[in-house]
C-alpha atoms as a PDB file:
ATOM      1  CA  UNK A   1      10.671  26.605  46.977  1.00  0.00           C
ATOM      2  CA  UNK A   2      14.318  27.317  45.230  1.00  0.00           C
ATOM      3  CA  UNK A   3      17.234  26.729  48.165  1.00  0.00           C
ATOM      4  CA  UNK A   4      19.206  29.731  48.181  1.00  0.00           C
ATOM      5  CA  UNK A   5      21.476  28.106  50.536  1.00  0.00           C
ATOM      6  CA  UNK A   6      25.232  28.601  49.086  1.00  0.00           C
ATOM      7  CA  UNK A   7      26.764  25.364  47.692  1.00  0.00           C
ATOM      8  CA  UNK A   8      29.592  23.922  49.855  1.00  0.00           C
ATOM      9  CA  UNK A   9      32.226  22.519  47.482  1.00  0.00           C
ATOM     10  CA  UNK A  10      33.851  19.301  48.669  1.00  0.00           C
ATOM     11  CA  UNK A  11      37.367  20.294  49.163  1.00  0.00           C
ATOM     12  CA  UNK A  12      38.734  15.917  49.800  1.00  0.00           C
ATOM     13  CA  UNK A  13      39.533  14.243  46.653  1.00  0.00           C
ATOM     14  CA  UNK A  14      38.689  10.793  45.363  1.00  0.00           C
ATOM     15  CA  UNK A  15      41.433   8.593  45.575  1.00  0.00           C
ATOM     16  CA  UNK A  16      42.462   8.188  42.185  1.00  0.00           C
ATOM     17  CA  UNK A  17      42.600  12.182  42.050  1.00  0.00           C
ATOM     18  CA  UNK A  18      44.174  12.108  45.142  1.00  0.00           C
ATOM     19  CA  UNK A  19      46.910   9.821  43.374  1.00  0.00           C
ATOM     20  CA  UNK A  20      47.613  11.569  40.700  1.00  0.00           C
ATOM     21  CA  UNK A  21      47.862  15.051  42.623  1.00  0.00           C
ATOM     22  CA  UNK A  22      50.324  13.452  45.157  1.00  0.00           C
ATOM     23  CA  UNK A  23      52.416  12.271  41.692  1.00  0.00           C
ATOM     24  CA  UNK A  24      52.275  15.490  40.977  1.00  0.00           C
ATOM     25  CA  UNK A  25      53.572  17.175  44.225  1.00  0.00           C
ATOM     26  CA  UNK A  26      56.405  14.627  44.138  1.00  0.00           C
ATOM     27  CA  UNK A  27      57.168  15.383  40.568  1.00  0.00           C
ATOM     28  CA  UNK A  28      57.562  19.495  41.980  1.00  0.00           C
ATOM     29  CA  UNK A  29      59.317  18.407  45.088  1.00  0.00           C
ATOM     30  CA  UNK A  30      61.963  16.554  42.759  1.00  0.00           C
ATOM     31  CA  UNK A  31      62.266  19.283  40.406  1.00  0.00           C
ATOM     32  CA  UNK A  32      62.753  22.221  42.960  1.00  0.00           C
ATOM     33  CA  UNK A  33      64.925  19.973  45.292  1.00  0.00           C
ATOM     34  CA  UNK A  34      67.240  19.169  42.138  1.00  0.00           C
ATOM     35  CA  UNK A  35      67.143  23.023  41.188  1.00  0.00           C
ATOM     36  CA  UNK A  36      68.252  23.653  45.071  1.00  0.00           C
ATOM     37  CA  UNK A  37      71.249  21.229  45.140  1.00  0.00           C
ATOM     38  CA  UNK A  38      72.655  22.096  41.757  1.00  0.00           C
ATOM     39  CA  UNK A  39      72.499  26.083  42.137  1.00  0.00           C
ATOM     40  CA  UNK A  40      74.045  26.317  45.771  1.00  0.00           C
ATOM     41  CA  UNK A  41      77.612  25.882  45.248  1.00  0.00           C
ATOM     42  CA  UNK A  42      79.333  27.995  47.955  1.00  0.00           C
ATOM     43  CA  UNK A  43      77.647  27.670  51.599  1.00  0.00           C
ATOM     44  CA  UNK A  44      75.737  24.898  50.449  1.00  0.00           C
ATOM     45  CA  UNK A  45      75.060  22.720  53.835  1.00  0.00           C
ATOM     46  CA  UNK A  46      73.967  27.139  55.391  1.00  0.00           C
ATOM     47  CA  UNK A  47      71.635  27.603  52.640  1.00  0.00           C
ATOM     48  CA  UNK A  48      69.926  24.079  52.872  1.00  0.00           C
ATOM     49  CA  UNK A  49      69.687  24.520  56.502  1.00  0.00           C
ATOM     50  CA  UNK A  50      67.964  27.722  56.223  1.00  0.00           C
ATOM     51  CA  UNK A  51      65.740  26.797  53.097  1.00  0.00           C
ATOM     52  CA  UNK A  52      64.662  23.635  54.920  1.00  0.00           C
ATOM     53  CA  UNK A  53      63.057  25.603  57.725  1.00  0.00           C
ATOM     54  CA  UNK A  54      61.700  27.915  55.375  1.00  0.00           C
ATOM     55  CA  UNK A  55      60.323  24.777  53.337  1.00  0.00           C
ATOM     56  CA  UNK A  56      58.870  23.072  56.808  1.00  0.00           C
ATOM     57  CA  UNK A  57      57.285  26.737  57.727  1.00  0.00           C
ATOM     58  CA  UNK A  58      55.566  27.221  54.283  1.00  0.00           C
ATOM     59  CA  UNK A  59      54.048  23.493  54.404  1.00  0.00           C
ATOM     60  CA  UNK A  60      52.548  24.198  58.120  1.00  0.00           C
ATOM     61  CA  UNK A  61      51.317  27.154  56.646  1.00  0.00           C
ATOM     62  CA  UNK A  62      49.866  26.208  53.813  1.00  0.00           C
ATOM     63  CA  UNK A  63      47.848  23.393  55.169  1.00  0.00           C
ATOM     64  CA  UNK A  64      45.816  24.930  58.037  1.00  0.00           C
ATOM     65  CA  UNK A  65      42.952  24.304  55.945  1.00  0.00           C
ATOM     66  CA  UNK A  66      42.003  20.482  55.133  1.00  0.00           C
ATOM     67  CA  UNK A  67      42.085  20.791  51.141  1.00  0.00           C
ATOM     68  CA  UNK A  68      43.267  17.740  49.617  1.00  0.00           C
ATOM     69  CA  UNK A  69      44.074  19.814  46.355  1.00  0.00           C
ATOM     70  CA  UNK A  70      46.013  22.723  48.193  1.00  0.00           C
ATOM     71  CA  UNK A  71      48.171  19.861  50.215  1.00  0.00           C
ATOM     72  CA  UNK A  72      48.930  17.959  47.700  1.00  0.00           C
ATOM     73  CA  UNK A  73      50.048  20.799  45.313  1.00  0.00           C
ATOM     74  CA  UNK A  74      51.517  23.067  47.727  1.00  0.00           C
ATOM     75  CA  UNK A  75      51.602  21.333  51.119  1.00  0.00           C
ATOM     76  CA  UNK A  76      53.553  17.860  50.018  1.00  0.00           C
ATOM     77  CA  UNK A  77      55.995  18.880  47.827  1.00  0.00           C
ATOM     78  CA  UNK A  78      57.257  21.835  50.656  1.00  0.00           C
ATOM     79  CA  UNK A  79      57.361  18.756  52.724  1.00  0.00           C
ATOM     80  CA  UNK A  80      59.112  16.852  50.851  1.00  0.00           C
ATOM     81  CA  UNK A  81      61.269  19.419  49.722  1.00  0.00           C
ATOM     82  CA  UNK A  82      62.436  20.731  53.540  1.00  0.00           C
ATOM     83  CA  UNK A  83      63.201  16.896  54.539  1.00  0.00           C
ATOM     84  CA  UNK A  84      65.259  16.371  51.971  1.00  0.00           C
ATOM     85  CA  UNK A  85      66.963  19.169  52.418  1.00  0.00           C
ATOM     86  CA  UNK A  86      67.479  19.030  55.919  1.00  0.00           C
ATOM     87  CA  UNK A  87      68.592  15.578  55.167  1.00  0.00           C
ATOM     88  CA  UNK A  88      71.420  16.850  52.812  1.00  0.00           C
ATOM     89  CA  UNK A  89      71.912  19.764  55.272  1.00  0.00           C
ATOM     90  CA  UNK A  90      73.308  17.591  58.408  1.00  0.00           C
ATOM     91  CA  UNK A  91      76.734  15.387  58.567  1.00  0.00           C
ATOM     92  CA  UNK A  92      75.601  13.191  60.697  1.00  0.00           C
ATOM     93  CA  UNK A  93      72.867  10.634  59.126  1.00  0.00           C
ATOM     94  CA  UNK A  94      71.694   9.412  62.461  1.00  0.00           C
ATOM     95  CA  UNK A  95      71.508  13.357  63.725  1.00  0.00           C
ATOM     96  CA  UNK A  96      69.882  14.136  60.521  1.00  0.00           C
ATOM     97  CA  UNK A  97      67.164  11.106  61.437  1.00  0.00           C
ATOM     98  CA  UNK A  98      66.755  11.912  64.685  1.00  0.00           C
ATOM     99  CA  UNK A  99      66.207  15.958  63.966  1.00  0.00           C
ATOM    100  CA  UNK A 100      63.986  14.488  61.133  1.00  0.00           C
ATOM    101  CA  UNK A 101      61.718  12.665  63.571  1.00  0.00           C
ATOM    102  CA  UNK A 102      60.819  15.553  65.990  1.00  0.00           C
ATOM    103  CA  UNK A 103      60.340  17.864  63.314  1.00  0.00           C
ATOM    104  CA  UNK A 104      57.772  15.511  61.490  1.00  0.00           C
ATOM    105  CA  UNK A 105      55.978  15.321  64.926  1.00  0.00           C
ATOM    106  CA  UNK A 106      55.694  19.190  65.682  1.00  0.00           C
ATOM    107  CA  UNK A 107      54.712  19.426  61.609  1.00  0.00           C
ATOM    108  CA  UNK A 108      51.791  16.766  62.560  1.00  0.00           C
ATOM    109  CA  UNK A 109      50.626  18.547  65.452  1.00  0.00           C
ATOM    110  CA  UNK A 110      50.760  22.056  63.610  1.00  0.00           C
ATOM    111  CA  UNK A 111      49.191  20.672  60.259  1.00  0.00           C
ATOM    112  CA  UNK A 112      45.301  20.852  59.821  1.00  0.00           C
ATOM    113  CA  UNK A 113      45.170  18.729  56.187  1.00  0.00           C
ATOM    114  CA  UNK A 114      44.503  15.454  56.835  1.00  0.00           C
ATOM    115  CA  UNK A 115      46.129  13.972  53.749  1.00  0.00           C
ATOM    116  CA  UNK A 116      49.401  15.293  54.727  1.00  0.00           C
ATOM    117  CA  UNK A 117      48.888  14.060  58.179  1.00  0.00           C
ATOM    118  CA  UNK A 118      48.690  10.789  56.909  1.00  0.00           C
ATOM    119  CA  UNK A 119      51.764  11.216  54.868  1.00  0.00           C
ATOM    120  CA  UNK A 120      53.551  12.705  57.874  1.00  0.00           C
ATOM    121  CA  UNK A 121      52.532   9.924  59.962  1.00  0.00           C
ATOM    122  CA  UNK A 122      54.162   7.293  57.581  1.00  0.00           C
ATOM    123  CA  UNK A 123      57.435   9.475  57.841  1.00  0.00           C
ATOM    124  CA  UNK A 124      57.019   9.708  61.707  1.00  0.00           C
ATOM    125  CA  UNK A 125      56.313   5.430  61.660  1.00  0.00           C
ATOM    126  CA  UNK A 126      59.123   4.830  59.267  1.00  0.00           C
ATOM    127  CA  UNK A 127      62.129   6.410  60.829  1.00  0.00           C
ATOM    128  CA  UNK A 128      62.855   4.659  64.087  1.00  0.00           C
ATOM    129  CA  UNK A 129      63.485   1.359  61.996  1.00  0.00           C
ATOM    130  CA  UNK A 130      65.825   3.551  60.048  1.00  0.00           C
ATOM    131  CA  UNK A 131      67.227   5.683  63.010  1.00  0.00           C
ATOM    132  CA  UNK A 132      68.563   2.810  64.729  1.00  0.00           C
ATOM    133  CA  UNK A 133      69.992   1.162  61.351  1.00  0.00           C
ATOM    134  CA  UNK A 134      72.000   4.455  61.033  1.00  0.00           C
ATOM    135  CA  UNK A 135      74.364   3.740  63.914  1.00  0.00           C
ATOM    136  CA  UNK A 136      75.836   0.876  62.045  1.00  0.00           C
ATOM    137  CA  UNK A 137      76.297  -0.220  58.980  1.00  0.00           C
ATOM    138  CA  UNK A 138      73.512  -2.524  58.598  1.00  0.00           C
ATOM    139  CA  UNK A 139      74.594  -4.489  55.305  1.00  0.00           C
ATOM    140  CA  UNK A 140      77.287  -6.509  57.600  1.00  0.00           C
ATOM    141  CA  UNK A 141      76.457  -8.659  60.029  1.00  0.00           C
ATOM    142  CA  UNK A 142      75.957  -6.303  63.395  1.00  0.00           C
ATOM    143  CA  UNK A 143      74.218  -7.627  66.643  1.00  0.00           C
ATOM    144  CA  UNK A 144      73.086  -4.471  67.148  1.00  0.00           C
ATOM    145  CA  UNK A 145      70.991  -3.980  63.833  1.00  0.00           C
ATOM    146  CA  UNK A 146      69.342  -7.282  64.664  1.00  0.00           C
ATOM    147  CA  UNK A 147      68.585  -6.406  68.024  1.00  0.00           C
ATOM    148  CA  UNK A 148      66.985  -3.037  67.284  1.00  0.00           C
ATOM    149  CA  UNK A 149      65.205  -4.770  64.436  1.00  0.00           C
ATOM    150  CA  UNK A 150      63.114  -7.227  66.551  1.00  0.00           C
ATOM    151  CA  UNK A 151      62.392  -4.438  69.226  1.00  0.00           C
ATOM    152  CA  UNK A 152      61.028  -2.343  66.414  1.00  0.00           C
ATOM    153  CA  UNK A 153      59.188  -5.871  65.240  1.00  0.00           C
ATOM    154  CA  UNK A 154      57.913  -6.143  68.956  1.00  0.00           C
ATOM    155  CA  UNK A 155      56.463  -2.632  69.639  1.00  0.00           C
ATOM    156  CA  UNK A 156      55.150  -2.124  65.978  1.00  0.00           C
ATOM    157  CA  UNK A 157      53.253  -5.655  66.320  1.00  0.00           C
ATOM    158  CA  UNK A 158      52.208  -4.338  69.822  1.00  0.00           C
ATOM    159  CA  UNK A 159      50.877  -1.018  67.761  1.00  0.00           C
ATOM    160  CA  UNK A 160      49.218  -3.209  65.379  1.00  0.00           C
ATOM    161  CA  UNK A 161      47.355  -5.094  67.730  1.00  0.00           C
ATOM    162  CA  UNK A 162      46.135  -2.267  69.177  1.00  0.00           C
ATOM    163  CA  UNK A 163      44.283  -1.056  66.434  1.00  0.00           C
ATOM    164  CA  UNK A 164      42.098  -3.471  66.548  1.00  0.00           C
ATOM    165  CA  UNK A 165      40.372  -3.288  69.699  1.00  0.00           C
ATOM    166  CA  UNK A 166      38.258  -0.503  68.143  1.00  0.00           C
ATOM    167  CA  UNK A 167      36.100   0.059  71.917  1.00  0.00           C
ATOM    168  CA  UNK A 168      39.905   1.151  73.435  1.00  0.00           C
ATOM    169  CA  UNK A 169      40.363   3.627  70.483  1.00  0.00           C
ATOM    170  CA  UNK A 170      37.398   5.051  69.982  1.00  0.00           C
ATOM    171  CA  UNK A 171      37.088   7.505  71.788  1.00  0.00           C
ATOM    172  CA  UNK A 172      40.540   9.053  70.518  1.00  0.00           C
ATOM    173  CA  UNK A 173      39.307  10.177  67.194  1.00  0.00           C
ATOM    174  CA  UNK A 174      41.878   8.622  64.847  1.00  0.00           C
ATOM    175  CA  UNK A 175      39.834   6.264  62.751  1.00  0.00           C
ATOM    176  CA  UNK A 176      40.984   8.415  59.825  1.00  0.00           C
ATOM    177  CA  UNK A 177      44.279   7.646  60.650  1.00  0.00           C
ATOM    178  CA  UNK A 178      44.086   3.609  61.690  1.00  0.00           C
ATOM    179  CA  UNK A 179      44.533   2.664  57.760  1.00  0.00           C
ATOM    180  CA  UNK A 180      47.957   4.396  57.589  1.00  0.00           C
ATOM    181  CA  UNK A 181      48.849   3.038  61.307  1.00  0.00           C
ATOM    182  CA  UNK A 182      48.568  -0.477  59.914  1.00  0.00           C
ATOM    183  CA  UNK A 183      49.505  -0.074  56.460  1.00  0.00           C
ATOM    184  CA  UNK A 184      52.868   1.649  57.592  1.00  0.00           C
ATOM    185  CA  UNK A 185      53.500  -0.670  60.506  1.00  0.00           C
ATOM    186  CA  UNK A 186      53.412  -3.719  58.678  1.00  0.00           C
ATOM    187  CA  UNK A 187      55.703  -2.545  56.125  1.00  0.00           C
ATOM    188  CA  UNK A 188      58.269  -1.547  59.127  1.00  0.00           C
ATOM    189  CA  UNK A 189      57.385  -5.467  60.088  1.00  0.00           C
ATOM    190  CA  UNK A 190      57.834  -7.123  56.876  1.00  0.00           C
ATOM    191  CA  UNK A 191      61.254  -4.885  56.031  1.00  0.00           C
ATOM    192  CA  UNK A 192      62.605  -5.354  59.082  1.00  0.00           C
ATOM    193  CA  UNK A 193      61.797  -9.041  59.299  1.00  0.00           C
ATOM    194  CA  UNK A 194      63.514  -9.831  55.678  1.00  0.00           C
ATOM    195  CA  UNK A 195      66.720  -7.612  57.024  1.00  0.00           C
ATOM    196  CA  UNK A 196      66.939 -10.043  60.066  1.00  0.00           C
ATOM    197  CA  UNK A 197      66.659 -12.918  57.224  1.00  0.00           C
ATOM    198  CA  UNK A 198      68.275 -12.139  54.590  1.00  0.00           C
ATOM    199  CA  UNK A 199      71.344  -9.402  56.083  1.00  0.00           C
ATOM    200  CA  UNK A 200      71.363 -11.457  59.712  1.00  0.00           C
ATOM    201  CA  UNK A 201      72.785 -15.080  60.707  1.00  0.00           C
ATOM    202  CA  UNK A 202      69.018 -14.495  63.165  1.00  0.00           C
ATOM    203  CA  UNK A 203      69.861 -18.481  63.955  1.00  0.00           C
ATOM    204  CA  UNK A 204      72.998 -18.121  65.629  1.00  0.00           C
ATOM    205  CA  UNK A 205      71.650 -16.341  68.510  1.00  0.00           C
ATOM    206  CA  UNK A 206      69.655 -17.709  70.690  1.00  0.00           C
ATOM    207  CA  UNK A 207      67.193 -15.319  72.450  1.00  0.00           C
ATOM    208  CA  UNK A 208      65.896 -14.500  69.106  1.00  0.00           C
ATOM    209  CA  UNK A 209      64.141 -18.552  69.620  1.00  0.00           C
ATOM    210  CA  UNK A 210      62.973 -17.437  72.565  1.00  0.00           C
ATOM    211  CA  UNK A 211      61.169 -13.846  71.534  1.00  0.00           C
ATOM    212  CA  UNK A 212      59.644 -16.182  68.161  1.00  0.00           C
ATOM    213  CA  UNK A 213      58.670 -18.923  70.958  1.00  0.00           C
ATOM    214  CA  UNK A 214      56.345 -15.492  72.431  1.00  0.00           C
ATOM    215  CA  UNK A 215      55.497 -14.491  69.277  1.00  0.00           C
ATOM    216  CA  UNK A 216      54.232 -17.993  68.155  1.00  0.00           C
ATOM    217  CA  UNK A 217      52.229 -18.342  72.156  1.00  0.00           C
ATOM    218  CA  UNK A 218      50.319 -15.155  70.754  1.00  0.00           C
ATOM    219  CA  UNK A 219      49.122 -16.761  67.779  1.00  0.00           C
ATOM    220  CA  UNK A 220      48.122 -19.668  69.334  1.00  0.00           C
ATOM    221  CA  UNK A 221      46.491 -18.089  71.545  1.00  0.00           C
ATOM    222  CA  UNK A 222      44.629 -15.482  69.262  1.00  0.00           C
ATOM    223  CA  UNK A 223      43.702 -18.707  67.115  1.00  0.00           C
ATOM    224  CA  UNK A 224      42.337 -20.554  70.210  1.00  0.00           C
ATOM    225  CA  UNK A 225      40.370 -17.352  70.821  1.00  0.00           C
ATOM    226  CA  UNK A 226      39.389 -17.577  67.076  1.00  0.00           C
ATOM    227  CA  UNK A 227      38.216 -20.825  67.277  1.00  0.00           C
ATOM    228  CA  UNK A 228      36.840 -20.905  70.673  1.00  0.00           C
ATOM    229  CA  UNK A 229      33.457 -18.354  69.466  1.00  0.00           C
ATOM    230  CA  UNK A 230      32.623 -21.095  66.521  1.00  0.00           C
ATOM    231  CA  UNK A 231      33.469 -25.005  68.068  1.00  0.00           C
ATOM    232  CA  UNK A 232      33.423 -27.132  70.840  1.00  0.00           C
ATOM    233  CA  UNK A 233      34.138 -30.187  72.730  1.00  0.00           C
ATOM    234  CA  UNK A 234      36.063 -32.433  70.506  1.00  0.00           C
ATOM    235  CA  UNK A 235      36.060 -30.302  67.545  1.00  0.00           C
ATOM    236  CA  UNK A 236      37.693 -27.969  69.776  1.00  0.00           C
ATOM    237  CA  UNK A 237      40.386 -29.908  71.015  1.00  0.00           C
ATOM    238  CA  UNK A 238      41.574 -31.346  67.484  1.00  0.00           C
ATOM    239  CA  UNK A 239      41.639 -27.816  65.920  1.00  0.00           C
ATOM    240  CA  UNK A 240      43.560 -26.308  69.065  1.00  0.00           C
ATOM    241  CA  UNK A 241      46.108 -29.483  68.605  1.00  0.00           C
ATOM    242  CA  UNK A 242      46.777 -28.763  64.984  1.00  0.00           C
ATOM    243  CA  UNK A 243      46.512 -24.878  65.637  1.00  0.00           C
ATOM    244  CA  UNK A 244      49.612 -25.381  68.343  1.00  0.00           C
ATOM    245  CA  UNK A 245      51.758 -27.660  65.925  1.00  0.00           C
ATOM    246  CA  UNK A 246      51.176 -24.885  63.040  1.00  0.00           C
ATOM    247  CA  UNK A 247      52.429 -22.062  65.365  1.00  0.00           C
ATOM    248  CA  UNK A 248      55.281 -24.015  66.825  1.00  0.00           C
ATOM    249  CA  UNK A 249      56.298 -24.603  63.181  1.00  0.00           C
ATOM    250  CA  UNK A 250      56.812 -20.686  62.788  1.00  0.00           C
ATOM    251  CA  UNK A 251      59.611 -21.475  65.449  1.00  0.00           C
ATOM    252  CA  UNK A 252      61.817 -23.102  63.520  1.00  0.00           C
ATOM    253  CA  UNK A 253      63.324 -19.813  61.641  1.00  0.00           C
ATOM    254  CA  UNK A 254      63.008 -16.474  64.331  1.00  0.00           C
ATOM    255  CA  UNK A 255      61.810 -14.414  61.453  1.00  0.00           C
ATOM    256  CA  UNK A 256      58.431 -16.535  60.684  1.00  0.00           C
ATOM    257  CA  UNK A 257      56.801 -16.081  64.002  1.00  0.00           C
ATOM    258  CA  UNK A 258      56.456 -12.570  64.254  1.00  0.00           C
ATOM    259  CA  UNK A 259      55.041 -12.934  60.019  1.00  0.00           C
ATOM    260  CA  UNK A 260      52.613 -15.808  61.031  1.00  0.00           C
ATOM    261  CA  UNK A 261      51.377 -13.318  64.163  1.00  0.00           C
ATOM    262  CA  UNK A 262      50.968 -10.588  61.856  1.00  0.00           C
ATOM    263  CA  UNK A 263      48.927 -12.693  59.794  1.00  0.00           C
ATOM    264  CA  UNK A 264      46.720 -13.542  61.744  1.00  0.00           C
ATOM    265  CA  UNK A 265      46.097 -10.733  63.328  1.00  0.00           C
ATOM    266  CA  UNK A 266      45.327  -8.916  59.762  1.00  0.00           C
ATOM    267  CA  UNK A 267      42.811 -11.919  59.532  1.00  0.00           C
ATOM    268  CA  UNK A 268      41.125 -10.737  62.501  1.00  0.00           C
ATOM    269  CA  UNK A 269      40.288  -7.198  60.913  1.00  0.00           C
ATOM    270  CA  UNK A 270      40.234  -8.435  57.317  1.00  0.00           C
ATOM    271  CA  UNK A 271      42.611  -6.161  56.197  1.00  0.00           C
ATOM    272  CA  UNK A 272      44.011  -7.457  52.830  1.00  0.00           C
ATOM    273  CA  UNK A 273      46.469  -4.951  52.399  1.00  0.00           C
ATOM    274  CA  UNK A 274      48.491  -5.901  55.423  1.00  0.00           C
ATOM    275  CA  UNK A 275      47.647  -9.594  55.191  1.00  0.00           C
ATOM    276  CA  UNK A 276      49.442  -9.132  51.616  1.00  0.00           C
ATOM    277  CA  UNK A 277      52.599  -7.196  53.426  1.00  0.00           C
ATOM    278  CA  UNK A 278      53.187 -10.040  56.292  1.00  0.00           C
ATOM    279  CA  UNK A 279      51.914 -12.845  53.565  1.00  0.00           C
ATOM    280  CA  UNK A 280      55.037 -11.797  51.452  1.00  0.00           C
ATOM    281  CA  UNK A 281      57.077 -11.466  54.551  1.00  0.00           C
ATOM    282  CA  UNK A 282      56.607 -14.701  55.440  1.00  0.00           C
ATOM    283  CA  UNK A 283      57.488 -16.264  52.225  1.00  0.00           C
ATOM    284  CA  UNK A 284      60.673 -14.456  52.301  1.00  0.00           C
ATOM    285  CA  UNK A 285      61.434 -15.522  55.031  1.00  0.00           C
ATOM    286  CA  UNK A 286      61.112 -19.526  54.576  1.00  0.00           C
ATOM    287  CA  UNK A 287      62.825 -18.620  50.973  1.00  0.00           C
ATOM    288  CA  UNK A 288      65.792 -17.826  52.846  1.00  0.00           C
ATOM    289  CA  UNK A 289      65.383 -20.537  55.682  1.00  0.00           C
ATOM    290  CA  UNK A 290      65.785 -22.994  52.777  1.00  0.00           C
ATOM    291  CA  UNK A 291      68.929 -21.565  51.704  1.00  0.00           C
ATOM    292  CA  UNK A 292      70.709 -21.020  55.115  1.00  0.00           C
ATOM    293  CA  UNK A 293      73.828 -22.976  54.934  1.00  0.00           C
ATOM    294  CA  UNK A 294      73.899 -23.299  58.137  1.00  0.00           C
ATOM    295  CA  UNK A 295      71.458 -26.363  58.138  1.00  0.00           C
ATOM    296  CA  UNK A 296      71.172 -29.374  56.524  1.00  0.00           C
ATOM    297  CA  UNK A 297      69.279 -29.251  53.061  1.00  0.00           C
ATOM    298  CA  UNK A 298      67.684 -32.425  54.074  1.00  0.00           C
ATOM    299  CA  UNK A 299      66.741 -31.277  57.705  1.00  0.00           C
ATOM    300  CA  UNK A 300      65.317 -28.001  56.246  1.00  0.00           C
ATOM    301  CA  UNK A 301      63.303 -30.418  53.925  1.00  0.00           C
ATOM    302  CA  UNK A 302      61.829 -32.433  56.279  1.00  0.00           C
ATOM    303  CA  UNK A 303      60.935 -29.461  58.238  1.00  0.00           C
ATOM    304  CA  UNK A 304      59.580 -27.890  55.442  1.00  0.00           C
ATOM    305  CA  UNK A 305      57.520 -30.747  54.266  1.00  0.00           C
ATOM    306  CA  UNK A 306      56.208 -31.254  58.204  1.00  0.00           C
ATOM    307  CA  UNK A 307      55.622 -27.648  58.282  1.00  0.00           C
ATOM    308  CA  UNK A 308      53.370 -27.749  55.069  1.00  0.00           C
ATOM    309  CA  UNK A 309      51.654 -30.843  55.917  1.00  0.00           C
ATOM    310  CA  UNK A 310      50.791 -28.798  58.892  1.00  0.00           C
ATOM    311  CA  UNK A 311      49.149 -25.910  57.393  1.00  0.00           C
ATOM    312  CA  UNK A 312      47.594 -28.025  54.880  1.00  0.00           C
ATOM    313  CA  UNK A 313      45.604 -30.448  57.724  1.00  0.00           C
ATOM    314  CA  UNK A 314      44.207 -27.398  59.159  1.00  0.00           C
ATOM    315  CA  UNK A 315      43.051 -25.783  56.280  1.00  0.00           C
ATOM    316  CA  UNK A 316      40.918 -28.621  55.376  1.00  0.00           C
ATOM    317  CA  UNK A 317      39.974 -29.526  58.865  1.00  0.00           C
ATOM    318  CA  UNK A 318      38.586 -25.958  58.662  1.00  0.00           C
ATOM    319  CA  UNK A 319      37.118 -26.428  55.547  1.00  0.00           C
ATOM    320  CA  UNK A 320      35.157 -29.480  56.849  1.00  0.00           C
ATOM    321  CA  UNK A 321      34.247 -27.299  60.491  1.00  0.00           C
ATOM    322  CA  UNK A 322      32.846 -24.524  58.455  1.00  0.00           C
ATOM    323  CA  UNK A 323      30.922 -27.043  56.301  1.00  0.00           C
ATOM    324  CA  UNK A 324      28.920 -28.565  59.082  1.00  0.00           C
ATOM    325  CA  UNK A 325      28.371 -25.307  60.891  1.00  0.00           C
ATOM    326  CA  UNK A 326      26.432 -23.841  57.908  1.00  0.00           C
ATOM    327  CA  UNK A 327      24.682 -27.342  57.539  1.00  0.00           C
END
């Protein structure tokens, strides 16, 4: 018997399409935002204002419907196109952030495509490490860029974390939306982590020991956790031993703690992508421990060498552990 039944086209893209559309709604965002700027001489900061809204109204408008092909053709590059411009629009770059931020939330409540949810949802994620970087001049040395940097650090790793619990979550409804949670917050992490390195003296103050002190307790005790559901008795006790010395290594330099945390807790979930993001974040931020003149090179070396001796023990001691468990 011949199904009459009408077929339903599939309106989500594969990702590589999906790719190459979102190019393409950049590439028109670019053009038309260029077009914009250059052709409004006179009243220029009253026309932006006004075309931004319009912009912001035509994306919500547009992408009632969850079409991949309509939002990223129409839907993005509107986006785009009305932050920018409300950007440009505003004096104030910290006013302009802030506006930025609740107008990307009421856009993510009103929008019904779930690819530009996602890409409204980095925005939202990305702009409170940037909103508080926008009160000072974050390129000199400013207690109060560090400062704002590690709270971000603490909540975002907090954030992180509690994706993973998947039993808490579940019954929210935002597993589409977990991927982009953790992608985006360990970018915020890992940018925010290499400021404090490379823009920050992070050693000379000394609470910033103590927050890395909690962040490297957490890994130990997520690792003792770990290790706990595979080993006991004596097996136990050496790889909780050499598990504490590796996390009170990440001590040494504030900025490795929260990396080494972030690590592991990527581990947990096996999620590559962020592993990668605090990975790299983590290098950087040795990289620079070695060059901060305010230790001794040899000091730095000796930690350095202890440090990798460290990590080296208990990767083999796991090696041999996972040996004779699958023996």
């Amino acid at each position: 018997m011949e199904n009459t039944e009408p077929k339903k086209t599939d309106k989500h893209l594969p990702w590589p399409m999906l790719i190459l559309s979102g190019l393409g709604g950049l590439l028109i965002a670019v053009l038309v935002t260029f077009f914009i700027l250059m052709t409004t001489y006179e009243n220029w900061r009253t026309t932006a204002t006004i075309l931004s809204i319009l912009f912001i109204i035509g994306a919500i408008a547009t992408t009632q419907k969850d079409n991949d092909i309509i939002a990223m053709l129409f839907g993005l590059p509107l986006y785009i196109t009305g932050f920018v411009l409300g950007f440009v629009a505003l004096k104030s770059e910290s006013i302009a952030m802030i506006v930025e931020f609740i107008v990307a939330i009421i856009a993510f409540a009103l929008c019904k495509s779930q690819t530009c949810r996602k890409c409204l949802l980095f925005y939202i994620l990305w702009l409170p490490l940037q909103i508080g970087w926008s009160f000072t001049n974050f390129h000199h040395d400013s207690l109060f860029s560090s400062v704002w940097s590690y709270i971000i650090v603490l909540i975002y790793i907090a954030i992180f974390g509690g994706t993973i619990n998947q039993k808490r979550i579940e019954h929210l409804e935002v597993d589409h939306y977990l991927p982009v949670v953790r992608f985006t917050t360990a970018l915020v992490i890992g940018v925010a982590l290499c400021y404090m390195s490379f823009f920050q003296g992070v050693t000379q103050f000394a609470f910033f020991y103590a927050i890395a002190f909690i962040f490297a307790s957490a890994s130990f005790a997520i690792a003792y956790h770990l290790l706990s559901k595979h080993i006991s008795g004596a097996k136990l006790a050496i790889s909780c031993l050499l598990a504490l010395l590796c996390c009170a290594a990440t001590t040494v330099y504030p900025a490795m703690a929260p990396a080494f945390l972030g690590m592991i807790l990527s581990y947990m979930i096996l999620d590559y992508k962020c592993l990668t993001i605090f990975a790299a974040a983590f290098i950087a931020c040795v990289s620079r421990f070695y060059y901060d003149m305010d230790i001794l090179l040899i000091h730095k070396s000796y930690l350095l060498m202890g440090a990798g001796a460290l990590f080296l023990l208990i990767f083999f001691c796991i090696k041999l552990l996972t040996k004779n468990e699958q023996n």
